[in-house]
Structure formats: C-alpha cells, structure tokens
N, C-alpha and C. Protein backbone atom coordinates (compact mmCIF):
# COMPACT_ATOMS: atom_id res chain seq x y z
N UNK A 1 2.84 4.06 16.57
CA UNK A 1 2.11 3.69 15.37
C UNK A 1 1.99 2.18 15.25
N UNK A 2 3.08 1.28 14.58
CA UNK A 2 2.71 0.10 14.77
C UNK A 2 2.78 -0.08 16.13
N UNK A 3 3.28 0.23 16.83
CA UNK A 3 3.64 -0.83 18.14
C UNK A 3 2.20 -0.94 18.61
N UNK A 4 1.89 0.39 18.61
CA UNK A 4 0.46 0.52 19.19
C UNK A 4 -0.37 -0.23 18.99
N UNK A 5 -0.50 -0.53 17.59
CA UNK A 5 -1.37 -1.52 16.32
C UNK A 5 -0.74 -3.00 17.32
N UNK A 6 0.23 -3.13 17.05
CA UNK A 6 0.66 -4.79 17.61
C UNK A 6 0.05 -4.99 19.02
N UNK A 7 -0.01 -4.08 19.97
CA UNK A 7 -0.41 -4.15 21.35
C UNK A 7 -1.23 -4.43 21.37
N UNK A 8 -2.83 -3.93 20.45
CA UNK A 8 -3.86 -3.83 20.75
C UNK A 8 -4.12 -5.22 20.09
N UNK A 9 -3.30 -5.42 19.05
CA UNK A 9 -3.60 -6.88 18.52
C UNK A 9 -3.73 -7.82 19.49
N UNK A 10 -2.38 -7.78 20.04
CA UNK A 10 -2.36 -8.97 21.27
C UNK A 10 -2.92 -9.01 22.59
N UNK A 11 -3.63 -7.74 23.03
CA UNK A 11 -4.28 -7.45 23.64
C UNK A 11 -5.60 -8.21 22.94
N UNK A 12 -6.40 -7.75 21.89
CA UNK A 12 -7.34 -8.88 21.59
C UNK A 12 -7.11 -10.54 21.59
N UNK A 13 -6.26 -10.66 21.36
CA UNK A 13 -5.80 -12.01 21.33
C UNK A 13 -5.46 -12.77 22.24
N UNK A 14 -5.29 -12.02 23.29
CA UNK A 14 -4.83 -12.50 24.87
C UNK A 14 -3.81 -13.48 24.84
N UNK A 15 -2.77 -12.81 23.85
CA UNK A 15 -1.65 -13.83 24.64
C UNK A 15 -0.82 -13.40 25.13
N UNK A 16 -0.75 -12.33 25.81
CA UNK A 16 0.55 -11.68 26.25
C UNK A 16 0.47 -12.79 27.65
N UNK A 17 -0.38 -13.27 28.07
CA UNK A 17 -0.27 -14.02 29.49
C UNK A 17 0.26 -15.73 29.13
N UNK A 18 -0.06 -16.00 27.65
CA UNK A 18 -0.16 -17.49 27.21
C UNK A 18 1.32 -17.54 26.59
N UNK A 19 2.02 -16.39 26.27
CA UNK A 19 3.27 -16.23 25.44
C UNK A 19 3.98 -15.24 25.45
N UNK A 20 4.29 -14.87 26.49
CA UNK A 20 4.74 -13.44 27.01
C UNK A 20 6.04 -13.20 26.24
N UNK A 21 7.33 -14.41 26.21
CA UNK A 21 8.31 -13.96 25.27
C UNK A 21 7.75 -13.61 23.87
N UNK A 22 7.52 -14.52 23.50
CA UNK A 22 6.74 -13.84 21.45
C UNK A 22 6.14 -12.81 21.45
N UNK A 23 5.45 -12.20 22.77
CA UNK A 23 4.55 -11.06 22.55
C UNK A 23 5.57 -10.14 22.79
N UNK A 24 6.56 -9.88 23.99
CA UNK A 24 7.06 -8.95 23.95
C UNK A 24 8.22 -8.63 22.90
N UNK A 25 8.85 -9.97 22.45
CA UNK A 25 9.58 -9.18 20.79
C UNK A 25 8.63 -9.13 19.57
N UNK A 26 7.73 -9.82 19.70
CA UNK A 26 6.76 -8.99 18.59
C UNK A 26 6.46 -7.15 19.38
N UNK A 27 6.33 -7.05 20.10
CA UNK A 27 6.34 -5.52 20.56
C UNK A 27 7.57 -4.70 20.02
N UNK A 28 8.86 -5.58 20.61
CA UNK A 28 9.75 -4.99 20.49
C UNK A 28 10.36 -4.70 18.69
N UNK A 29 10.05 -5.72 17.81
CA UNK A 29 10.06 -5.29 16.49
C UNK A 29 9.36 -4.06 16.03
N UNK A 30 8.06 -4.32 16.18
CA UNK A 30 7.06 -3.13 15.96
C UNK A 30 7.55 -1.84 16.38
N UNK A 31 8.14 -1.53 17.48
CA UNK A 31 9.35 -0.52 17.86
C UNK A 31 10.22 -0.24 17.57
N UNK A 32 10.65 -1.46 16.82
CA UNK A 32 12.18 -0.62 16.09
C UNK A 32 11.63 -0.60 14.51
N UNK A 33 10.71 -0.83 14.23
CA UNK A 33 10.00 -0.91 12.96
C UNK A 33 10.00 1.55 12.94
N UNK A 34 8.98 1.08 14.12
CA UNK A 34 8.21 2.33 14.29
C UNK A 34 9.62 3.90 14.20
N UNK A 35 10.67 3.12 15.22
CA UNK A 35 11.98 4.21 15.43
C UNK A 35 12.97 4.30 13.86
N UNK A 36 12.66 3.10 12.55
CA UNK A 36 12.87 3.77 11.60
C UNK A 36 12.51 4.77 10.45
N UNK A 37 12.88 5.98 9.83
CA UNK A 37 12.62 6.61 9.36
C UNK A 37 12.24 6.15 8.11
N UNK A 38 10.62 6.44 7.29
CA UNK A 38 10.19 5.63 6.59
C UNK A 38 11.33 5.39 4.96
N UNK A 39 12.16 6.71 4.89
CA UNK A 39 12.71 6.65 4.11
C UNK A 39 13.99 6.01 3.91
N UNK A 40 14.42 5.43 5.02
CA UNK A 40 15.84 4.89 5.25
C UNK A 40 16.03 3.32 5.49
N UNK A 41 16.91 2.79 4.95
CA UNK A 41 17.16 1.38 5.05
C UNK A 41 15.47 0.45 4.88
N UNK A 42 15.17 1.06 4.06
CA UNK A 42 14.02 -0.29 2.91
C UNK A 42 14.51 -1.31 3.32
N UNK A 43 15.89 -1.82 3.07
CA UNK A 43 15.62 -3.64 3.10
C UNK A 43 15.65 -4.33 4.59
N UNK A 44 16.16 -3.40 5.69
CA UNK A 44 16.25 -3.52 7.06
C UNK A 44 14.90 -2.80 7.41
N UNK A 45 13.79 -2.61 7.20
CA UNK A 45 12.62 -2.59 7.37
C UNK A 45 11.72 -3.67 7.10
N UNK A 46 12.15 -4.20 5.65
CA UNK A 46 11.27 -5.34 5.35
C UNK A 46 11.93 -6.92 5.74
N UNK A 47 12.91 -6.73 6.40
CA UNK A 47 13.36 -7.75 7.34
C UNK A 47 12.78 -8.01 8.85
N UNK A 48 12.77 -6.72 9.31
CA UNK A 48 12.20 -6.47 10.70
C UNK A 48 10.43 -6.60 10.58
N UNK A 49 10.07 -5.87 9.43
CA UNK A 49 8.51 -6.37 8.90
C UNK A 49 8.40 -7.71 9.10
N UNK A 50 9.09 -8.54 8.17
CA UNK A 50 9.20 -9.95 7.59
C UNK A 50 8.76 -10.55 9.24
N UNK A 51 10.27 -10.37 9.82
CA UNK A 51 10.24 -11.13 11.11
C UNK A 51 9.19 -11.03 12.09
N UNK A 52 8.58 -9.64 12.14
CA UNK A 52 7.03 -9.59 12.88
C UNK A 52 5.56 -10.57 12.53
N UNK A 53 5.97 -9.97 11.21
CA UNK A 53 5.00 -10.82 10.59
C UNK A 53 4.48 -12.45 10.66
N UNK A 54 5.71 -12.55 10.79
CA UNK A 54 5.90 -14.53 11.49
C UNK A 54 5.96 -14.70 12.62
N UNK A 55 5.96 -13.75 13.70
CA UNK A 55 5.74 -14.01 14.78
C UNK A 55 3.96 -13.67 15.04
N UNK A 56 3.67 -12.37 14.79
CA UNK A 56 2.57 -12.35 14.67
C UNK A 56 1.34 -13.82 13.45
N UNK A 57 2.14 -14.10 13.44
CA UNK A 57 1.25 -15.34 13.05
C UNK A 57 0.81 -16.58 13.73
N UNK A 58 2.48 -16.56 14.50
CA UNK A 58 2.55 -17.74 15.58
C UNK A 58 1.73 -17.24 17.08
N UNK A 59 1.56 -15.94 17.17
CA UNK A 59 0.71 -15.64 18.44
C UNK A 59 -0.73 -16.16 17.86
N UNK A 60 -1.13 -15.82 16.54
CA UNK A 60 -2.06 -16.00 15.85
C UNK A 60 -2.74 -17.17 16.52
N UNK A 61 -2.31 -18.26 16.02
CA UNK A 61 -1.87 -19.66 16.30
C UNK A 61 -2.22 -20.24 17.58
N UNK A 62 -1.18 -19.75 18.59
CA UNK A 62 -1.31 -19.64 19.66
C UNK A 62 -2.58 -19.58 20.52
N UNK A 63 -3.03 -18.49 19.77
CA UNK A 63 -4.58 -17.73 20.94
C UNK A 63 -4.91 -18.76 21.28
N UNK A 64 -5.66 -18.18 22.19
CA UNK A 64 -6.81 -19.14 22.69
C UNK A 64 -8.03 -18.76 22.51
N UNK A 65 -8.77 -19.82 21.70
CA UNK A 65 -10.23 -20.12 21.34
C UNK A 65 -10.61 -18.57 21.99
N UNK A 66 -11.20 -17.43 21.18
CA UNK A 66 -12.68 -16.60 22.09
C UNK A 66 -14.01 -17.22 21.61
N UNK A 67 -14.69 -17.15 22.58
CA UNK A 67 -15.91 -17.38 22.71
C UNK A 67 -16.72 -16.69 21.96
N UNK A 68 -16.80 -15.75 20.64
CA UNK A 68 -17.25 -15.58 20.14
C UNK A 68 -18.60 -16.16 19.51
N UNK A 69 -19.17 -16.18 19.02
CA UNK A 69 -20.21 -16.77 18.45
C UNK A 69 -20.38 -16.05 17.19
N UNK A 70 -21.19 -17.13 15.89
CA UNK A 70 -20.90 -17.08 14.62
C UNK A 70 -22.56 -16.68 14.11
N UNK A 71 -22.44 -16.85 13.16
CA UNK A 71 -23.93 -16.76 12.79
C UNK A 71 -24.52 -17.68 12.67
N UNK A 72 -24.12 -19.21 12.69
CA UNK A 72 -24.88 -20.37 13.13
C UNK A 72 -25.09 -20.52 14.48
N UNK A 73 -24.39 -20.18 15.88
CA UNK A 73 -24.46 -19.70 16.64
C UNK A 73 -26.42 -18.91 17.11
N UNK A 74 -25.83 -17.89 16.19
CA UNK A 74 -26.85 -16.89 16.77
C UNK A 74 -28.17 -17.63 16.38
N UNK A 75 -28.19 -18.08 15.36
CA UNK A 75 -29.53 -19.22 14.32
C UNK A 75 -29.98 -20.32 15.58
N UNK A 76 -29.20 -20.76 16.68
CA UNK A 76 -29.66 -21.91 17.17
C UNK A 76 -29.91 -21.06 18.49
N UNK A 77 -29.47 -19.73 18.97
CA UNK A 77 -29.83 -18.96 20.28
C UNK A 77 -31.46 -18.50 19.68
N UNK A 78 -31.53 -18.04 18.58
CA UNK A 78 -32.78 -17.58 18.44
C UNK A 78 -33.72 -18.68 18.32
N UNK A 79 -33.49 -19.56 18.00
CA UNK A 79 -34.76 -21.02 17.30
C UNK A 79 -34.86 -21.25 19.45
N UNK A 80 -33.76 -21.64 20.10
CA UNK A 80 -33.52 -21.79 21.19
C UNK A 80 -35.09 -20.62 22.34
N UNK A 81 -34.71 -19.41 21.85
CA UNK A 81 -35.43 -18.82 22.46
C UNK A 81 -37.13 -18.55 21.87
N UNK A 82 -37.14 -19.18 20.66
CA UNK A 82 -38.73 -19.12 20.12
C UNK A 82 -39.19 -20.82 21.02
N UNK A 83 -38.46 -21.52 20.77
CA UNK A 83 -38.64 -22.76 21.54
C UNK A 83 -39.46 -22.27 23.40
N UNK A 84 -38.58 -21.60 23.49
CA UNK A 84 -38.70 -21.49 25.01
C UNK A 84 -40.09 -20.89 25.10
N UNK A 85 -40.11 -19.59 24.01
CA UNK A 85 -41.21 -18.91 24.42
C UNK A 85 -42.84 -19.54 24.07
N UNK A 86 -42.75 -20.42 22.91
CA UNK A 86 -43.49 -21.73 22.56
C UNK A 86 -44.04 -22.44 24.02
N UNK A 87 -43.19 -22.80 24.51
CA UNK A 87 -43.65 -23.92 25.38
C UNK A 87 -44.01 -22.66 26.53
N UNK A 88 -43.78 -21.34 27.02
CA UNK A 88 -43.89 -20.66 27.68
C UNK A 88 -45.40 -20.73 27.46
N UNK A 89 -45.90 -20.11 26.59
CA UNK A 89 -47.36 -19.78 25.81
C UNK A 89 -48.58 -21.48 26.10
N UNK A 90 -47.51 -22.13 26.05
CA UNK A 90 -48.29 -23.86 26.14
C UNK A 90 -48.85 -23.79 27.34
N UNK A 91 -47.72 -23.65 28.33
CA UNK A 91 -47.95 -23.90 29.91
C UNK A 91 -48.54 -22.97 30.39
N UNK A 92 -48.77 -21.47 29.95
CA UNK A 92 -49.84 -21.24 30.43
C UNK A 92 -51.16 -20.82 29.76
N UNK A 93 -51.44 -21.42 28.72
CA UNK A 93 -52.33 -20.83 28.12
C UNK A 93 -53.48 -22.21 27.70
C-alpha cells in the first residue's frame, strides 16, 4: 500500500539513482508504516509517518529538474510553429 505509493513516487522522481540511501529508508519506513496494524500504536505510526514525510521532502528537493514543459512552454512551441509555417507559405508561395 504505501510502500507501493512511495516507490512509484520515487520512481517518478528519479532519485533512487541520485540518492539511493534516502530512497531506500524512505522505502523502508513506508514498510514498516504498511506492516502496522491500522489500529495499533497511533503514536508509533505518526512518528514513522512524521519521519517519511521529511524524507520524502528531501528526495523532493533533491530531484532532478524533469523536462517537463508548462503552459508558457507550450504558448512559445505553438507561436514557434505558426512562425515556421508563415515563412513556409512565404517561400513558397
């Protein structure tokens, strides 16, 4: 359940290669998160929470830049490609 959730996190995030210790006890919390029973020891849950939580912030942190693109981004690919097709229409027409 979580662990799964944390994996795939850091799997998007790609740092298991940039920070392999933080990633693997952030795994390993999320696992002992996951191996307690939801009803037992509350305050040793929200300790082990707590402590993920701050690590998962510092992977946060960590990442490295994705290449994503934003919606100003996409505003200067499209003006970019009316441009092109502009001068396309010039040169041969």
């Amino acid at each position: 359940m979580i662990a799964d959730e944390v994996g795939e996190e850091l799997d998007k995030l790609g740092v298991t290669s940039t920070s392999p210790g933080l990633a693997a006890v952030a795994l390993r919390l999320a696992a002992a998160l996951d191996a307690i029973d939801p009803g037992d020891a509350p305050t040793s849950q929200a300790v082990v929470a707590d402590k993920l939580a701050t690590i998962l912030a510092r992977l946060r942190a960590l990442a490295p830049v994705q290449e994503e693109g934003d919606g100003v981004d996409d505003i200067g690919r499209k003006r970019e490609e009316r441009r092109a097709k502009l001068l396309e229409q010039q040169q041969s027409g």
